[in-house]
C-alpha atoms as a PDB file:
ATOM      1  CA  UNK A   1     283.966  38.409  52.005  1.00  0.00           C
ATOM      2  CA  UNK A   2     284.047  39.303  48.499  1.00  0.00           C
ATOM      3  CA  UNK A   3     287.851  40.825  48.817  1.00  0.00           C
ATOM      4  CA  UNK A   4     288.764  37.765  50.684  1.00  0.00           C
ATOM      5  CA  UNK A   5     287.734  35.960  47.612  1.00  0.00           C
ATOM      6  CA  UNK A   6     289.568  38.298  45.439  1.00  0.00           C
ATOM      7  CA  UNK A   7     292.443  38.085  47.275  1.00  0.00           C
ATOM      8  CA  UNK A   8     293.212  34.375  47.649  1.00  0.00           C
ATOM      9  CA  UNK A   9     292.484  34.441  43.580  1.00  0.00           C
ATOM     10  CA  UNK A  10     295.363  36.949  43.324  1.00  0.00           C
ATOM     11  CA  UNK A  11     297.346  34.927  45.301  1.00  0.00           C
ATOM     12  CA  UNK A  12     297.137  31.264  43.390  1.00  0.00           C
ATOM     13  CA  UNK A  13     297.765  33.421  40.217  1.00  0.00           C
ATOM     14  CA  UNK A  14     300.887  34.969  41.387  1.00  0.00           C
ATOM     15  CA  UNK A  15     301.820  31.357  42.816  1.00  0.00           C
ATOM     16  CA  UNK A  16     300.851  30.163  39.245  1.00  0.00           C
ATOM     17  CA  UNK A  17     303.130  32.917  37.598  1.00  0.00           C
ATOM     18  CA  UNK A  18     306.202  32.002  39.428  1.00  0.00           C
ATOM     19  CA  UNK A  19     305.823  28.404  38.516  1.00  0.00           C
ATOM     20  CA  UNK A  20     304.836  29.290  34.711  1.00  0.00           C
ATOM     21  CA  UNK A  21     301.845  26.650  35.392  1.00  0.00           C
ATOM     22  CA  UNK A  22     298.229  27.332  35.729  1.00  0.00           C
ATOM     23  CA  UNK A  23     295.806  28.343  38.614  1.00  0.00           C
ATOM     24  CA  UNK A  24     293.933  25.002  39.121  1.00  0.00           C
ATOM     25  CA  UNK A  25     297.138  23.385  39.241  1.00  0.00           C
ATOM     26  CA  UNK A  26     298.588  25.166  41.734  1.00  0.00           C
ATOM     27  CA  UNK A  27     295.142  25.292  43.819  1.00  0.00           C
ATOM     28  CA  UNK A  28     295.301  21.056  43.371  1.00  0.00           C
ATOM     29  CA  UNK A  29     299.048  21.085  44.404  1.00  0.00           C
ATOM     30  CA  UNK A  30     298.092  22.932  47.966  1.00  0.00           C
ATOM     31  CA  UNK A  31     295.224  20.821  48.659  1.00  0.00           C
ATOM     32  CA  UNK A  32     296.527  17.682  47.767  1.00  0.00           C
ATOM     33  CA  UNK A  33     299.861  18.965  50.129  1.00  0.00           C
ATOM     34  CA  UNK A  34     297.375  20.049  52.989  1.00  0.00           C
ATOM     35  CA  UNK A  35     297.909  17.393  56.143  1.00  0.00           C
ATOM     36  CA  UNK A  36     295.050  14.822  56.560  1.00  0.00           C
ATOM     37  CA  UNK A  37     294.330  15.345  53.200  1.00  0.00           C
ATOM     38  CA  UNK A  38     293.818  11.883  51.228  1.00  0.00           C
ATOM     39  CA  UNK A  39     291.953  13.016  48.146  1.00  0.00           C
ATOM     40  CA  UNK A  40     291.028  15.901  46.164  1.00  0.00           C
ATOM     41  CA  UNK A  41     287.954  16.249  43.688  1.00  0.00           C
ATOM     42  CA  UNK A  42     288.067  17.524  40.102  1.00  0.00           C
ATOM     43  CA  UNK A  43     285.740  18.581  38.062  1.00  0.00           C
ATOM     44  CA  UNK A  44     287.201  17.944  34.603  1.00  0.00           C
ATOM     45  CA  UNK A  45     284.608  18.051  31.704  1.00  0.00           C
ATOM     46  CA  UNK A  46     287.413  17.736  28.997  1.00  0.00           C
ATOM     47  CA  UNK A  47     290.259  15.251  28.283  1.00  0.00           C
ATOM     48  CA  UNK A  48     292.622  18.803  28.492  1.00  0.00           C
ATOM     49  CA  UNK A  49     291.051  19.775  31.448  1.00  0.00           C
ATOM     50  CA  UNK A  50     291.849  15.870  32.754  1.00  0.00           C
ATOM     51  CA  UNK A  51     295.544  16.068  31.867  1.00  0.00           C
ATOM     52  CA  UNK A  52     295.888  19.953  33.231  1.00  0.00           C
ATOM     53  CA  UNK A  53     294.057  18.696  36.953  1.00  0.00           C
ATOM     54  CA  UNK A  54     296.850  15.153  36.987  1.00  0.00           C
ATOM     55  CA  UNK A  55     299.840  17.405  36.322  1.00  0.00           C
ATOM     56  CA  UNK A  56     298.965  19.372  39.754  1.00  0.00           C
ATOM     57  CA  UNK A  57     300.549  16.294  40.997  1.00  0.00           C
ATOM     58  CA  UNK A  58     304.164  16.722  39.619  1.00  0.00           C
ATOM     59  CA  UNK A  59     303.982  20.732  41.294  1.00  0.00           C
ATOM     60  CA  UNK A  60     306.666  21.101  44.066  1.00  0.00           C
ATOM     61  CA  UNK A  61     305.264  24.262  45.552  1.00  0.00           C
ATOM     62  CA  UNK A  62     308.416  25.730  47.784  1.00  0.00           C
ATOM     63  CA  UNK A  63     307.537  26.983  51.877  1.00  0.00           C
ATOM     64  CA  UNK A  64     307.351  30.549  50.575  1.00  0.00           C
ATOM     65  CA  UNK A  65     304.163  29.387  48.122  1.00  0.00           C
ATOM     66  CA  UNK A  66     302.892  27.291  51.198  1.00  0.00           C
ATOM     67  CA  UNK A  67     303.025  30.754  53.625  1.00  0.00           C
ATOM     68  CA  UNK A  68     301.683  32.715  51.273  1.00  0.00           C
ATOM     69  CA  UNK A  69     298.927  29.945  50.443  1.00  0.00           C
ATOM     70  CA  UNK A  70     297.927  29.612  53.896  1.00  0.00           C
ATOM     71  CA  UNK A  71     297.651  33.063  55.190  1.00  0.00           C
ATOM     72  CA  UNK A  72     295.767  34.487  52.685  1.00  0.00           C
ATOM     73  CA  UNK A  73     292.958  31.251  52.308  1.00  0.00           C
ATOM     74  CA  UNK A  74     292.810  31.225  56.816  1.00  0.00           C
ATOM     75  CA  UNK A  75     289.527  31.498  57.907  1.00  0.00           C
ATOM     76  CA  UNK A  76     288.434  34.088  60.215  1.00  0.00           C
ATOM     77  CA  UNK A  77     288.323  33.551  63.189  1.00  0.00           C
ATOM     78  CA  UNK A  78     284.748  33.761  64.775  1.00  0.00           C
ATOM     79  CA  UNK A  79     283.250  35.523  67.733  1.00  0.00           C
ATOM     80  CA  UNK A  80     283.653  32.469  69.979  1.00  0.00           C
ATOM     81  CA  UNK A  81     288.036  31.864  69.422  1.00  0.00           C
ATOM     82  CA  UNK A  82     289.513  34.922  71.771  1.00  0.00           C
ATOM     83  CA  UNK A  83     287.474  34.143  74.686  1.00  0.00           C
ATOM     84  CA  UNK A  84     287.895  30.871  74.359  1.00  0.00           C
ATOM     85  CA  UNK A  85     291.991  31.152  73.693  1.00  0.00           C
ATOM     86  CA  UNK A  86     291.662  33.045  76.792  1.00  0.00           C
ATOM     87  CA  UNK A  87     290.238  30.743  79.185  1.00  0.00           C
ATOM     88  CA  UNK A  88     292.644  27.873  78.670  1.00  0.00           C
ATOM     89  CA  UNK A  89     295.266  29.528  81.823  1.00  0.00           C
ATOM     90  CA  UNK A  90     292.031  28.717  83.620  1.00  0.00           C
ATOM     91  CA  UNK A  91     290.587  25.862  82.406  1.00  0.00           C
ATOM     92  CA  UNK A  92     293.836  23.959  81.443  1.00  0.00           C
ATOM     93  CA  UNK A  93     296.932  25.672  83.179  1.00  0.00           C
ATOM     94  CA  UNK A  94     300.141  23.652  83.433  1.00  0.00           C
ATOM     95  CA  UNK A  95     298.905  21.782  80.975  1.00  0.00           C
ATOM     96  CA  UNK A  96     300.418  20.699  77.349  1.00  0.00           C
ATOM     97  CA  UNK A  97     297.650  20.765  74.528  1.00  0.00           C
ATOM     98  CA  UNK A  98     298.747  19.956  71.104  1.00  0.00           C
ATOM     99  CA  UNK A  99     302.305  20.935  72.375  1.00  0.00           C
ATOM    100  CA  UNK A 100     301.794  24.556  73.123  1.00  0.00           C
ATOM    101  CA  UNK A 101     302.272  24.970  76.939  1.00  0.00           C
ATOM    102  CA  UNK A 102     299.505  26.386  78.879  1.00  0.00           C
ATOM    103  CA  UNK A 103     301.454  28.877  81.679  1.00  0.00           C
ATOM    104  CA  UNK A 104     299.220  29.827  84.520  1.00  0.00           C
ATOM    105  CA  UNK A 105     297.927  33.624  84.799  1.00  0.00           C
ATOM    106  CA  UNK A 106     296.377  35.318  87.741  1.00  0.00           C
ATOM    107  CA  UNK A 107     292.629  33.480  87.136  1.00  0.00           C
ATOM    108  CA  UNK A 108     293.984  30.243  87.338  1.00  0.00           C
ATOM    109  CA  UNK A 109     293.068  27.987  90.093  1.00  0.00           C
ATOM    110  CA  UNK A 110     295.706  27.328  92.507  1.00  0.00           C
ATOM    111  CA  UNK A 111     297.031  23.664  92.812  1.00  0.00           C
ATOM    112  CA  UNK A 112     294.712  21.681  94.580  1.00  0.00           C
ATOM    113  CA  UNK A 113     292.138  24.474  94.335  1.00  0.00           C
ATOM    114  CA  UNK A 114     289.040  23.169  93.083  1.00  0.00           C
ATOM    115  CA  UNK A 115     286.979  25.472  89.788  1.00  0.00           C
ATOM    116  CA  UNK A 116     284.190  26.405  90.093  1.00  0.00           C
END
């Protein structure tokens, strides 16, 4: 966990460099860009600190910063997410969910087939 950590850090900062702007800007920027996101907390405890946090909203972070962003700060994935990745054919198959098609494999029930 602890070079997870490390390496998101490294990654804001290199973000940072190539915008010649700071770390908690950038790391306000991608939050604030982050779908279904309506809000974003600060913690300023100075009026600097206050005017470095608002000018995280005039950063235009480009798709590269957004890639790298999101790769490195995805959570793992738990126990639980192959087997259930796997069991959609089954469970779901011909079916559209969130609009990645769900082709049929060799466990799937046939058409009119009921599961048990």
């Amino acid at each position: 966990m602890k070079e997870r950590i490390l390496k998101i850090v490294e990654t804001v900062a290199e973000v940072a460099a190539r915008h010649e702007t700071t770390s908690a800007q950038v790391s306000l920027a991608w939050v604030l860009g982050r779908p279904g996101v309506t809000s974003g907390i600060i913690g300023a405890r100075t009026i600097e600190q206050l005017k470095e946090n608002i000018a995280a909203l005039e950063l235009r972070l480009t798709d590269s910063d957004l890639a790298d962003l999101d790769a490195v700060s995805r959570p793992p994935r738990n126990f639980a997410a192959g087997t259930t990745e796997n069991m959609l054919p089954v469970v779901y198959p011909d079916m559209t969910i969130d609009g990645q098609f769900i082709a049929r494999n060799r466990f799937s029930p046939r058409p009119g087939q009921a599961f048990h």
